[in-house]
Protein backbone atom coordinates (compact mmCIF):
# COMPACT_ATOMS: atom_id res chain seq x y z
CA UNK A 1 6.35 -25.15 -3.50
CA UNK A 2 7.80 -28.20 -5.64
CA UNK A 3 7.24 -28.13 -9.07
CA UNK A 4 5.34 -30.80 -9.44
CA UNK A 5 2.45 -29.67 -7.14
CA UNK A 6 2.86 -26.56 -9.37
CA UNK A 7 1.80 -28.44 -12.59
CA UNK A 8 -0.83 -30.56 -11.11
CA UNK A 9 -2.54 -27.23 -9.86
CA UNK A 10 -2.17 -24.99 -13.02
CA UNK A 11 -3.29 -28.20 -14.49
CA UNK A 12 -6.80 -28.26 -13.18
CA UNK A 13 -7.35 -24.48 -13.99
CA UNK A 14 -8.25 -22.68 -17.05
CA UNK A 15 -5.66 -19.78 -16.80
CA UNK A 16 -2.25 -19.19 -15.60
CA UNK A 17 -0.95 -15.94 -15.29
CA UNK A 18 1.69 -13.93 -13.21
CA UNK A 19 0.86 -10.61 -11.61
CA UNK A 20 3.53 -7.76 -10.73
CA UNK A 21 3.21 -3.78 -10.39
CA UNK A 22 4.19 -0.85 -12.33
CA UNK A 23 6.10 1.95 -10.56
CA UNK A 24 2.99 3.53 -10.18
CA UNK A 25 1.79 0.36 -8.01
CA UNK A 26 -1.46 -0.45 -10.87
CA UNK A 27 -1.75 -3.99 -11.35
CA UNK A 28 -0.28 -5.75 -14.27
CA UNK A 29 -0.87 -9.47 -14.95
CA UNK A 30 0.90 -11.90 -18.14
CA UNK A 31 -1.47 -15.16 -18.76
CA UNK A 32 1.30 -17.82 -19.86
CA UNK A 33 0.98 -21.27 -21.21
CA UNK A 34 1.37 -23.58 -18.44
CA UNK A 35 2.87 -26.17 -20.98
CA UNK A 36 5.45 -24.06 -20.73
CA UNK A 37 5.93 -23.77 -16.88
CA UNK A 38 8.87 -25.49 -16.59
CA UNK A 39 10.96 -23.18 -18.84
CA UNK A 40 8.86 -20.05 -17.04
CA UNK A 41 10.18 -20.83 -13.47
CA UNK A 42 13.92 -21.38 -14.81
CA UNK A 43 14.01 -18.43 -17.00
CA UNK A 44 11.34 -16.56 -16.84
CA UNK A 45 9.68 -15.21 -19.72
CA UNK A 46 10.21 -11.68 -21.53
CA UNK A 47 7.72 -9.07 -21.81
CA UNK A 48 8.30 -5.28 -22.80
CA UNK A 49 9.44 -2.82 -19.99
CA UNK A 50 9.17 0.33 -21.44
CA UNK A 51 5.25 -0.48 -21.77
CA UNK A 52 5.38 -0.68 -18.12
CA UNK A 53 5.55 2.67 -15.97
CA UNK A 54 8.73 3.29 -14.89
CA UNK A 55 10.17 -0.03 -15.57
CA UNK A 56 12.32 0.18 -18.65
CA UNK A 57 12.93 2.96 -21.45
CA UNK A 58 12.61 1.90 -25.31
CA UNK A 59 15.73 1.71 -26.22
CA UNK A 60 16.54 -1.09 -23.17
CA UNK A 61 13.21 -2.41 -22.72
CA UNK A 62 13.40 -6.20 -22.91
CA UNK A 63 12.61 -7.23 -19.31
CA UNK A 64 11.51 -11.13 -18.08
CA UNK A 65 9.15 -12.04 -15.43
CA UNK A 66 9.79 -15.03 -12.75
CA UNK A 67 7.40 -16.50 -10.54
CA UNK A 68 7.22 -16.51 -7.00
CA UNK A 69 6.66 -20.22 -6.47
CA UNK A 70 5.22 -20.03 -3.05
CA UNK A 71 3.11 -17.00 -4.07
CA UNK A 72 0.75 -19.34 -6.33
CA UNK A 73 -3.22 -19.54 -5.63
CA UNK A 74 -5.66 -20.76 -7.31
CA UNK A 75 -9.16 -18.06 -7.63
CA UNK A 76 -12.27 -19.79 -8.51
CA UNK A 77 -14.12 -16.80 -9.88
CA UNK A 78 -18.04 -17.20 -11.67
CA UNK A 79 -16.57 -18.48 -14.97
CA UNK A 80 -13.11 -19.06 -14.35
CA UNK A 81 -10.04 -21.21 -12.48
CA UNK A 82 -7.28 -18.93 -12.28
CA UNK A 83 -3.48 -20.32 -11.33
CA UNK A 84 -1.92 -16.41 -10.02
CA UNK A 85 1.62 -16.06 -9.09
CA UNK A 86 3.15 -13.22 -8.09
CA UNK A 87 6.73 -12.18 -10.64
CA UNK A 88 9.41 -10.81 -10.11
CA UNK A 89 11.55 -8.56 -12.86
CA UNK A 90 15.07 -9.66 -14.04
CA UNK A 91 17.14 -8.05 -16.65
CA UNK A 92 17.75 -9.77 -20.08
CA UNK A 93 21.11 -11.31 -18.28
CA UNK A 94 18.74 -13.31 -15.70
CA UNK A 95 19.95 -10.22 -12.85
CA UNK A 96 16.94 -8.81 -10.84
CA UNK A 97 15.89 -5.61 -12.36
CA UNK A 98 16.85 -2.62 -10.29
CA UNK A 99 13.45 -1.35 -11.30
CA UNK A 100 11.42 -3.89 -10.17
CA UNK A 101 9.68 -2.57 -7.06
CA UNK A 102 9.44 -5.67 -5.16
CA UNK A 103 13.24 -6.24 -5.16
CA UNK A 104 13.67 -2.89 -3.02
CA UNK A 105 11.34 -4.35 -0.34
CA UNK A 106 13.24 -7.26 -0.28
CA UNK A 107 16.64 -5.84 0.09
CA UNK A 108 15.35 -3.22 2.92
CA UNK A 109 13.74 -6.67 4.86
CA UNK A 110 17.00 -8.29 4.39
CA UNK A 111 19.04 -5.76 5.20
CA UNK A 112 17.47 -4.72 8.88
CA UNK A 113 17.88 -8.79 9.54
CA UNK A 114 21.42 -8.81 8.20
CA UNK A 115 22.62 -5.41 10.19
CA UNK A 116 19.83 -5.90 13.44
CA UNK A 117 18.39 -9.57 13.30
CA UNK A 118 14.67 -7.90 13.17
CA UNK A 119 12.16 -9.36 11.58
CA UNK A 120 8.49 -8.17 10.94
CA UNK A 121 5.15 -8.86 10.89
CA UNK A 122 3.14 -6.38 8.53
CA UNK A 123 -1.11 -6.35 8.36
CA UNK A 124 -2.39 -3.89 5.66
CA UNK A 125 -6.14 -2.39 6.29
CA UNK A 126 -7.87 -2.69 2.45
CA UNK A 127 -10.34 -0.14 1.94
CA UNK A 128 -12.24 0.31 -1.10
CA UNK A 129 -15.54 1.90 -2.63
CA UNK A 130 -18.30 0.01 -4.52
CA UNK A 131 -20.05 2.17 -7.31
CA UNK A 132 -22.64 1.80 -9.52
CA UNK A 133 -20.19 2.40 -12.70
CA UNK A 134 -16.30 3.02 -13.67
CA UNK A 135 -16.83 6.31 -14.59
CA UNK A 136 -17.36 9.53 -13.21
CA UNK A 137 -21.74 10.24 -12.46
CA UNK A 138 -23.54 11.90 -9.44
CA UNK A 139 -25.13 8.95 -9.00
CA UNK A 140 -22.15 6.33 -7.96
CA UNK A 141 -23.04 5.49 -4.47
CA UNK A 142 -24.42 1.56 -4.21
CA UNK A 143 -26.10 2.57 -0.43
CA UNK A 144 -25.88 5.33 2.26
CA UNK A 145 -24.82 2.94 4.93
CA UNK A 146 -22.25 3.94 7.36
CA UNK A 147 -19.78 2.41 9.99
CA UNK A 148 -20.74 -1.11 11.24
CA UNK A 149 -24.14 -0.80 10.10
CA UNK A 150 -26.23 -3.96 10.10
CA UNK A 151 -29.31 -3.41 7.60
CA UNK A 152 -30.34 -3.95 3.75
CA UNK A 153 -28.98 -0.84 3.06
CA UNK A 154 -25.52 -2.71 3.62
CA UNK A 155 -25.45 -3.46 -0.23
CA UNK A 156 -21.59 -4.58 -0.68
CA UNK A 157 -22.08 -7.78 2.10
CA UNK A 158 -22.41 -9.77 -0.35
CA UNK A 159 -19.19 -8.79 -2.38
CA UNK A 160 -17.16 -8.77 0.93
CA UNK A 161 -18.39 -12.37 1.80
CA UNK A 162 -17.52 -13.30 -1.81
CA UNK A 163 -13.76 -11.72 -1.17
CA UNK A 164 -13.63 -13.47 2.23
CA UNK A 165 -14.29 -17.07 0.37
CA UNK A 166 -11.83 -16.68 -2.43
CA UNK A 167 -9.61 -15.80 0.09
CA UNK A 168 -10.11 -18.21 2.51
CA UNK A 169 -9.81 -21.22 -0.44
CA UNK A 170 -6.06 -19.89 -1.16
CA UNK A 171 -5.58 -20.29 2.62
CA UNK A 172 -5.45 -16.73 3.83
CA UNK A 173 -8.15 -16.30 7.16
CA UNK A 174 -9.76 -12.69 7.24
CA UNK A 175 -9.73 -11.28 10.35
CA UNK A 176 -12.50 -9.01 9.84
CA UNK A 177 -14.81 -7.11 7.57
CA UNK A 178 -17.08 -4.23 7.72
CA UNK A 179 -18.90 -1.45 5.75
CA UNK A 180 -16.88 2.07 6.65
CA UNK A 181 -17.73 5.70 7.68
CA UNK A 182 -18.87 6.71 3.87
CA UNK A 183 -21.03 5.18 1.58
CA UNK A 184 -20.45 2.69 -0.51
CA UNK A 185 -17.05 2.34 1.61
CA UNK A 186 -16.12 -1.37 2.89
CA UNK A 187 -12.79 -2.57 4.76
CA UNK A 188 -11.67 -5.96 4.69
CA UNK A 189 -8.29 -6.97 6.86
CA UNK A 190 -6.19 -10.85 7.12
CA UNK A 191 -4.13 -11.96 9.82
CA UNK A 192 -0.59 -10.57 9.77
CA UNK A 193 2.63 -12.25 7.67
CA UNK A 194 5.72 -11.15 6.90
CA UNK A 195 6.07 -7.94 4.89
CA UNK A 196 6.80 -9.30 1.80
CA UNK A 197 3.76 -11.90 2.16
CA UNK A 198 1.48 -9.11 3.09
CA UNK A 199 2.55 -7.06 0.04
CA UNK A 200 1.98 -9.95 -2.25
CA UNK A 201 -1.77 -10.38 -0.93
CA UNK A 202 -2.22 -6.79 -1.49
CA UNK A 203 -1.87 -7.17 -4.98
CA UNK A 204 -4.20 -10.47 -5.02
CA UNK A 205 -6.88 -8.42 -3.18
CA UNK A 206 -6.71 -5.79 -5.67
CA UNK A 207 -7.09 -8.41 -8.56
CA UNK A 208 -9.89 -10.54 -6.54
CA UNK A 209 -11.78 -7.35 -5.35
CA UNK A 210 -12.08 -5.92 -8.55
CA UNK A 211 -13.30 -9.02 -10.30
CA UNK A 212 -15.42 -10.17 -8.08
CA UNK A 213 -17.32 -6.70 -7.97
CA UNK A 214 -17.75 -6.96 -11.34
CA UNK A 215 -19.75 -10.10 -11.01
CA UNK A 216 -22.15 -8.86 -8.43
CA UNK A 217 -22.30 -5.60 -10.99
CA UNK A 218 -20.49 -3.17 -9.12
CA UNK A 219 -17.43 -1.21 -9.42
CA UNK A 220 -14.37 -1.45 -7.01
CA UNK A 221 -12.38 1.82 -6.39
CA UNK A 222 -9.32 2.40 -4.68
CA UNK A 223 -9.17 6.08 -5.65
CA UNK A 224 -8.37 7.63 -2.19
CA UNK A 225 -10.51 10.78 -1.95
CA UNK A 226 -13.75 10.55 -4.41
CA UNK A 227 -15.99 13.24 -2.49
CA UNK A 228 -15.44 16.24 -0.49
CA UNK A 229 -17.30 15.59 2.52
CA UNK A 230 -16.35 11.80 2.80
CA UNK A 231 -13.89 9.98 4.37
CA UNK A 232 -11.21 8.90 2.39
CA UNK A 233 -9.76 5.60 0.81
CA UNK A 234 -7.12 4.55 3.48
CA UNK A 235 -4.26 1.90 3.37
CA UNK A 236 -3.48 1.63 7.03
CA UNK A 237 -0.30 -0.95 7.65
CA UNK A 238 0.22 -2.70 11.12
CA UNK A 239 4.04 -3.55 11.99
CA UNK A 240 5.75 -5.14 14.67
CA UNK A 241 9.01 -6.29 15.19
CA UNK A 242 10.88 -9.16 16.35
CA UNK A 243 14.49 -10.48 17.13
CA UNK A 244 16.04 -13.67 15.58
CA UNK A 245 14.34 -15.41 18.58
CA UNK A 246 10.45 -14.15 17.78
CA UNK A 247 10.63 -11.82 20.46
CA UNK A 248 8.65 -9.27 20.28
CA UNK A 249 10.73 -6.07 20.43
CA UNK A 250 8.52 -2.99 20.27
CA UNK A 251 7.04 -3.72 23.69
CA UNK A 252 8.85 -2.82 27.08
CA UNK A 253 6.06 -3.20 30.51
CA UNK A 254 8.24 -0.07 32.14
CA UNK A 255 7.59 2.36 29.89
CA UNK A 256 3.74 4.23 30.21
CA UNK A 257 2.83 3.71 27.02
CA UNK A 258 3.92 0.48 26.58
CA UNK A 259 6.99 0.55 24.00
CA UNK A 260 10.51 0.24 24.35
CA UNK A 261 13.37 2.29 23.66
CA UNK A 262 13.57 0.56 19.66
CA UNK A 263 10.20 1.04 18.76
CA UNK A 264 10.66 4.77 19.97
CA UNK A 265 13.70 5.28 18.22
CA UNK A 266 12.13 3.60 14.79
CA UNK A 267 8.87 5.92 15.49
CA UNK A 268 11.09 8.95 15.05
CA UNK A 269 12.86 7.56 12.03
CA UNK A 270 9.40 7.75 10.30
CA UNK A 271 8.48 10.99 11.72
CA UNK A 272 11.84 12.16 10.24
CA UNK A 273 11.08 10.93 6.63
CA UNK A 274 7.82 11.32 6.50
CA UNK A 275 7.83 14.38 5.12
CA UNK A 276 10.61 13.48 2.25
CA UNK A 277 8.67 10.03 1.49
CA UNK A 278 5.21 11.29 1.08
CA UNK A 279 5.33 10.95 -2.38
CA UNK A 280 4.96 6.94 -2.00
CA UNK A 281 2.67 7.25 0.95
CA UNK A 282 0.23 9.68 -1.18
CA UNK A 283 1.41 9.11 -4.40
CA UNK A 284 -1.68 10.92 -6.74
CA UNK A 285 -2.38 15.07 -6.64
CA UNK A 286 -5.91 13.14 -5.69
CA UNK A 287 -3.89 12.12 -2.35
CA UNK A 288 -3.78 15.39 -0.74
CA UNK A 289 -7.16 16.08 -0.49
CA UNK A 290 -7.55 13.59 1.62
CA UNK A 291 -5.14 15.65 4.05
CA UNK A 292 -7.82 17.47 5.89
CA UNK A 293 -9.23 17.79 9.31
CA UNK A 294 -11.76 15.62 10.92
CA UNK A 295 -11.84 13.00 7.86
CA UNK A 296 -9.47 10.65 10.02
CA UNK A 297 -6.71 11.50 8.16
CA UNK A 298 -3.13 12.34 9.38
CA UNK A 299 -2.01 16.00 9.27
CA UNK A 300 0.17 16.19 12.15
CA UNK A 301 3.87 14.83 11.67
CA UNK A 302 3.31 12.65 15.01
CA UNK A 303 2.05 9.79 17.06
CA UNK A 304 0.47 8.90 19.56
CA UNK A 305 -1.15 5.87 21.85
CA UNK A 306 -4.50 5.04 20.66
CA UNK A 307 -4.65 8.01 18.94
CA UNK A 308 -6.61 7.78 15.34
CA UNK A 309 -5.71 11.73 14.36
CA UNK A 310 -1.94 11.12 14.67
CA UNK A 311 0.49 10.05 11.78
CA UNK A 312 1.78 6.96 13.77
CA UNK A 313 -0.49 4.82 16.19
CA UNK A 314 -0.18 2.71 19.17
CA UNK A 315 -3.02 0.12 18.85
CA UNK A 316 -4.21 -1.56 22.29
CA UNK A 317 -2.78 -4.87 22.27
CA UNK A 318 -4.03 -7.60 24.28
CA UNK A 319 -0.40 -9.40 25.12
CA UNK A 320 3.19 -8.03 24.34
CA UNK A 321 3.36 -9.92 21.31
CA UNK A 322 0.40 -8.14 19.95
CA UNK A 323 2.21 -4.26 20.74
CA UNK A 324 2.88 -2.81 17.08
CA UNK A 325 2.91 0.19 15.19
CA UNK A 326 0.53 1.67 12.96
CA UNK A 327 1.01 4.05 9.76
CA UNK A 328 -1.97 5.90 8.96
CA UNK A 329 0.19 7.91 6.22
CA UNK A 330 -0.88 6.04 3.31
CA UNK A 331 -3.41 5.10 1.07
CA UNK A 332 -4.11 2.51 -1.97
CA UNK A 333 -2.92 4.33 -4.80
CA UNK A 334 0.47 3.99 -4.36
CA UNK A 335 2.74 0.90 -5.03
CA UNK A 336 2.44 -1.34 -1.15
CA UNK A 337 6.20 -2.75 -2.00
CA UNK A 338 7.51 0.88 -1.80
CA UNK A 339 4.82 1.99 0.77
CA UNK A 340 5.93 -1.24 3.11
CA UNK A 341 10.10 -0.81 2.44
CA UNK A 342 10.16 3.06 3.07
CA UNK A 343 7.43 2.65 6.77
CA UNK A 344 10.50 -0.47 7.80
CA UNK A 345 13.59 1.79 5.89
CA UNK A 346 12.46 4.95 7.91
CA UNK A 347 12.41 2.90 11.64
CA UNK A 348 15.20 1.52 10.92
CA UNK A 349 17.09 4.81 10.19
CA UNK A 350 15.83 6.11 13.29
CA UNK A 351 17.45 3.10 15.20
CA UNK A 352 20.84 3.96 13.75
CA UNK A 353 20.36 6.96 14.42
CA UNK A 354 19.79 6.99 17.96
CA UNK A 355 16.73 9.30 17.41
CA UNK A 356 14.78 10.73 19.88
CA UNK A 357 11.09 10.24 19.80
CA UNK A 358 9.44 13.75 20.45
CA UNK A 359 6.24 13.88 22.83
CA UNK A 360 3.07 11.88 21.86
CA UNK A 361 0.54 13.55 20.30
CA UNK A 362 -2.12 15.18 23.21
CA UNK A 363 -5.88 14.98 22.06
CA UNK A 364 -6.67 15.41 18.40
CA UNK A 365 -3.53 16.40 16.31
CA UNK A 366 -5.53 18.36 14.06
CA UNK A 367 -4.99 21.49 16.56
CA UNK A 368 -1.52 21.46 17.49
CA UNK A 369 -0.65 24.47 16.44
CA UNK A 370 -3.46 27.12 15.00
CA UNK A 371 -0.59 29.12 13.54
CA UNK A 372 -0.31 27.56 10.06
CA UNK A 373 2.24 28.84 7.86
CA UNK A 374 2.20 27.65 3.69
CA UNK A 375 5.13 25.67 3.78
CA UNK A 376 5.26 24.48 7.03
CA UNK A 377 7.01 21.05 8.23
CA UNK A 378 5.73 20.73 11.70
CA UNK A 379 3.15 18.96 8.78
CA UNK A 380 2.23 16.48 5.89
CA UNK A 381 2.90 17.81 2.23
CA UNK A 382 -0.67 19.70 1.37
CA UNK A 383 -0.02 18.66 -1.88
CA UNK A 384 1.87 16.70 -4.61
CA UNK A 385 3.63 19.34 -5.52
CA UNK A 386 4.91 20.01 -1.86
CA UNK A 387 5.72 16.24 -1.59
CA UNK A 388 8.16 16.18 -4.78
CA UNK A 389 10.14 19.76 -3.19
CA UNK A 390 10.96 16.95 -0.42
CA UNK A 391 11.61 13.91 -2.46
CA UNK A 392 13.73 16.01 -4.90
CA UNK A 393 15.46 17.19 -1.79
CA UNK A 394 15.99 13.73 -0.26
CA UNK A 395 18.52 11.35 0.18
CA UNK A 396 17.20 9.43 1.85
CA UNK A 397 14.54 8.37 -0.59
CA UNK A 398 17.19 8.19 -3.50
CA UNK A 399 19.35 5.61 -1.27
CA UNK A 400 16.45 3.32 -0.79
CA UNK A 401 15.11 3.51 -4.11
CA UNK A 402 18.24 3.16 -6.08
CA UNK A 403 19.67 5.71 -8.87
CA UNK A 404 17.53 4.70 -11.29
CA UNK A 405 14.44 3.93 -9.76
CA UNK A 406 14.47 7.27 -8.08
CA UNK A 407 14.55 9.08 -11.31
CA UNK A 408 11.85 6.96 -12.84
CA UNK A 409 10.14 7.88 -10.01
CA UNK A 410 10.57 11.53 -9.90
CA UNK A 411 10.03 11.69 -13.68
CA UNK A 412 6.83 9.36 -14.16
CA UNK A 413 5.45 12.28 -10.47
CA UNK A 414 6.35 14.81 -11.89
CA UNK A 415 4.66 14.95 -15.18
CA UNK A 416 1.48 13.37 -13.26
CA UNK A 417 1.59 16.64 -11.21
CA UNK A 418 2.27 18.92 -14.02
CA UNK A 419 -0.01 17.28 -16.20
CA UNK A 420 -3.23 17.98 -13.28
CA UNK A 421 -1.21 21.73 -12.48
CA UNK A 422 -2.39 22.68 -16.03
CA UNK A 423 -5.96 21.00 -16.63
CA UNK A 424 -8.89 23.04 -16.05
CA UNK A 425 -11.44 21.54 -14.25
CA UNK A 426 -15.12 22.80 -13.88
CA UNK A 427 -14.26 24.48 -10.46
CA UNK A 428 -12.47 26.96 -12.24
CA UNK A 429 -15.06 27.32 -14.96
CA UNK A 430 -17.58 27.88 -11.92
CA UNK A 431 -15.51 30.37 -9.63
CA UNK A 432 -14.42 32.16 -12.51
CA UNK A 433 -16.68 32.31 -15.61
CA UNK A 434 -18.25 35.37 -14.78
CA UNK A 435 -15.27 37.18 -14.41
């Protein structure tokens, strides 16, 4: 976008501001003086790192923040214009920060172009809760609808309209939108784009959901598992893949399920490093509990055609350009730039590989195998504390991440884990007061 178009737009709105993630994949957002735009876009302007998790330390914290040019929409909320860009994260010497999560998506899309000529097309699922408050209560639910239900007792239309028409003014078509299994539980999903597009929207969607809930006097949660006997928060990410020509290469009419010899070769690159890159798929101790049979969660390393209890899905597709794979692995607490490099990273590692793609999952993967050992790796971590054994043990994850990102990583996880491994929680007061 040219630069002038820029300043006429930020122009006409009351705020500009450019959004990024921390490590952790939370939201951050700067609100800049657009007088100044000029001297933002050539270089950048500073903010401190070490305030950001997993960014910087204190002793090297100066950081700046770029815009994305093309990433800018305007977001006409209830009382404000908002200008949003999406930033990237240099160094104080103008270098992209090695920190900066969106720079390792970037350099895993380049690289499978550079080494394969593939290129991808990447649709995210966004699920999210609407409560009554932002704080833990018994009484959070905003309905007791369920899947597809069409009634008044649908109470988060509204809000998902709202979303849809923000949306559709900063030129990005839903494709469809629903209340989920649980209460209180909505999906929205967009067309496909490329992965790096896709991962830039899912940080606008957080930003838009979130305010506009707030208007209609609701809270929006992304927290993946907030009951026991509900469904969980999911973040399930479409991908297909295509050559230099826009080819669709995943597809092959031969084989019985419908997928060629690459896309079966990248499907057991993921199931591979699943395992050592859970800790980015489920990155909270809250994560795991969403692990569990019958919730339409993965616990099977596996995949299958069709099949909604397996790791990896084929989706029908109505025309070979439609044939993709889908990750059911993850969920929206972690950081999408890292979620979306390691799902591509992993395929790709299978294709060099020359990996062998096991048998498809047969029925529901939740009884595979009935003979369950404590550590066992026919499955997904349990927990967060199985998932940083593997990522300590991996590398794998330390090659895409980088040195230093890695060990922000495993530091910023680690005391997260720790920190819930010692807290005493009104379970235990329950179970074992009367001891």
């Amino acid at each position: 976008m040219r630069l002038d178009k820029i300043e006429k737009l930020i122009k006409e709105s009351d705020s500009t501001e450019i959004a990024f993630t921390d490590l952790n994949g939370r939201l951050r957002r700067l609100p800049v003086n657009p007088k100044n735009i000029k001297e933002i876009v050539n270089v950048g302007i500073g903010f401190d790192g070490s305030s950001v998790a997993g960014i910087a330390t204190v002793d090297k914290s100066d950081r700046m923040l770029m815009p994305v040019l093309d990433s800018l929409k305007r977001i006409r909320f209830k009382d404000k214009n908002t200008s949003l860009f999406v930033g990237t994260i240099h160094d104080e010497h103008g270098q992209r920060a090695n920190t900066d999560p969106r720079f390792v998506l970037e350099k895993v899309v380049t690289e499978a172009y550079e080494e394969f000529g593939f290129q991808f097309l990447a649709s995210p699922e966004y699920e999210f809760f609407l409560f009554r408050k932002d704080e833990y209560s018994t009484d959070l639910n905003t309905d007791k609808a369920g899947y597809f239900d069409a009634d008044p007792r649908d109470r988060g239309e509204n809000v998902r309209n709202h979303i849809i028409d923000i949306f559709a003014e900063c030129d990005v078509p839903f494709e469809k939108a629903h209340h989920e299994v649980s209460p209180s539980q909505h999906e929205i999903n967009f067309e496909c784009s490329s992965p790096l597009v896709a991962s830039d929207r899912t940080l606008l969607f957080s930003y838009v959901t979130h305010m506009v809930a707030s208007e209609h006097g609701f809270h929006a949660s992304f927290m993946p598992k907030p009951f026991d006997d509900q469904n969980r928060n999911a973040l399930h990410i479409h991908l297909s893949m295509q050559d230099k020509q826009g080819k669709n290469v995943y597809y092959d009419r031969e084989n019985e399920h419908g997928i060629s010899l690459l896309a079966r070769r990248f499907i057991a690159g993921i199931l591979k490093y699943a395992r050592q890159t859970s800790i980015l798929m489920a990155s909270t101790f809250n994560s795991y509990k969403a692990y569990v049979i019958e919730r339409e969660a993965p616990v099977v390393v596996g995949w299958g055609p069709r099949n909604r209890t397996s790791m990896v899905r084929i989706p029908y597709a109505t025309c070979p350009e439609g044939t993709r794979l889908e990750l059911r692995s993850p969920d929206p607490a972690g950081n999408i730039y890292l979620q979306m490099a390691a799902f591509i990273k992993m395929g790709i590692q299978g294709i060099r590989e020359d990996l062998e793609c096991n048998s498809p999952d047969a029925g529901k993967a939740y009884f595979q195998s009935q003979d369950k050992k404590i550590w066992d790796e026919r499955f997904l971590p349990k927990s967060m504390y199985e998932a940083l054994v593997e990522a300590e043990r991996s590398t794998f994850l330390k090659e895409m991440l980088g040195e230093q990102l890695y060990d922000n990583l495993m530091t910023l996880k680690t005391d997260e884990w720790e920190g819930h491994r010692i807290h005493v929680t009104q379970r235990e007061f329950d179970k074992y007061l009367p001891i």
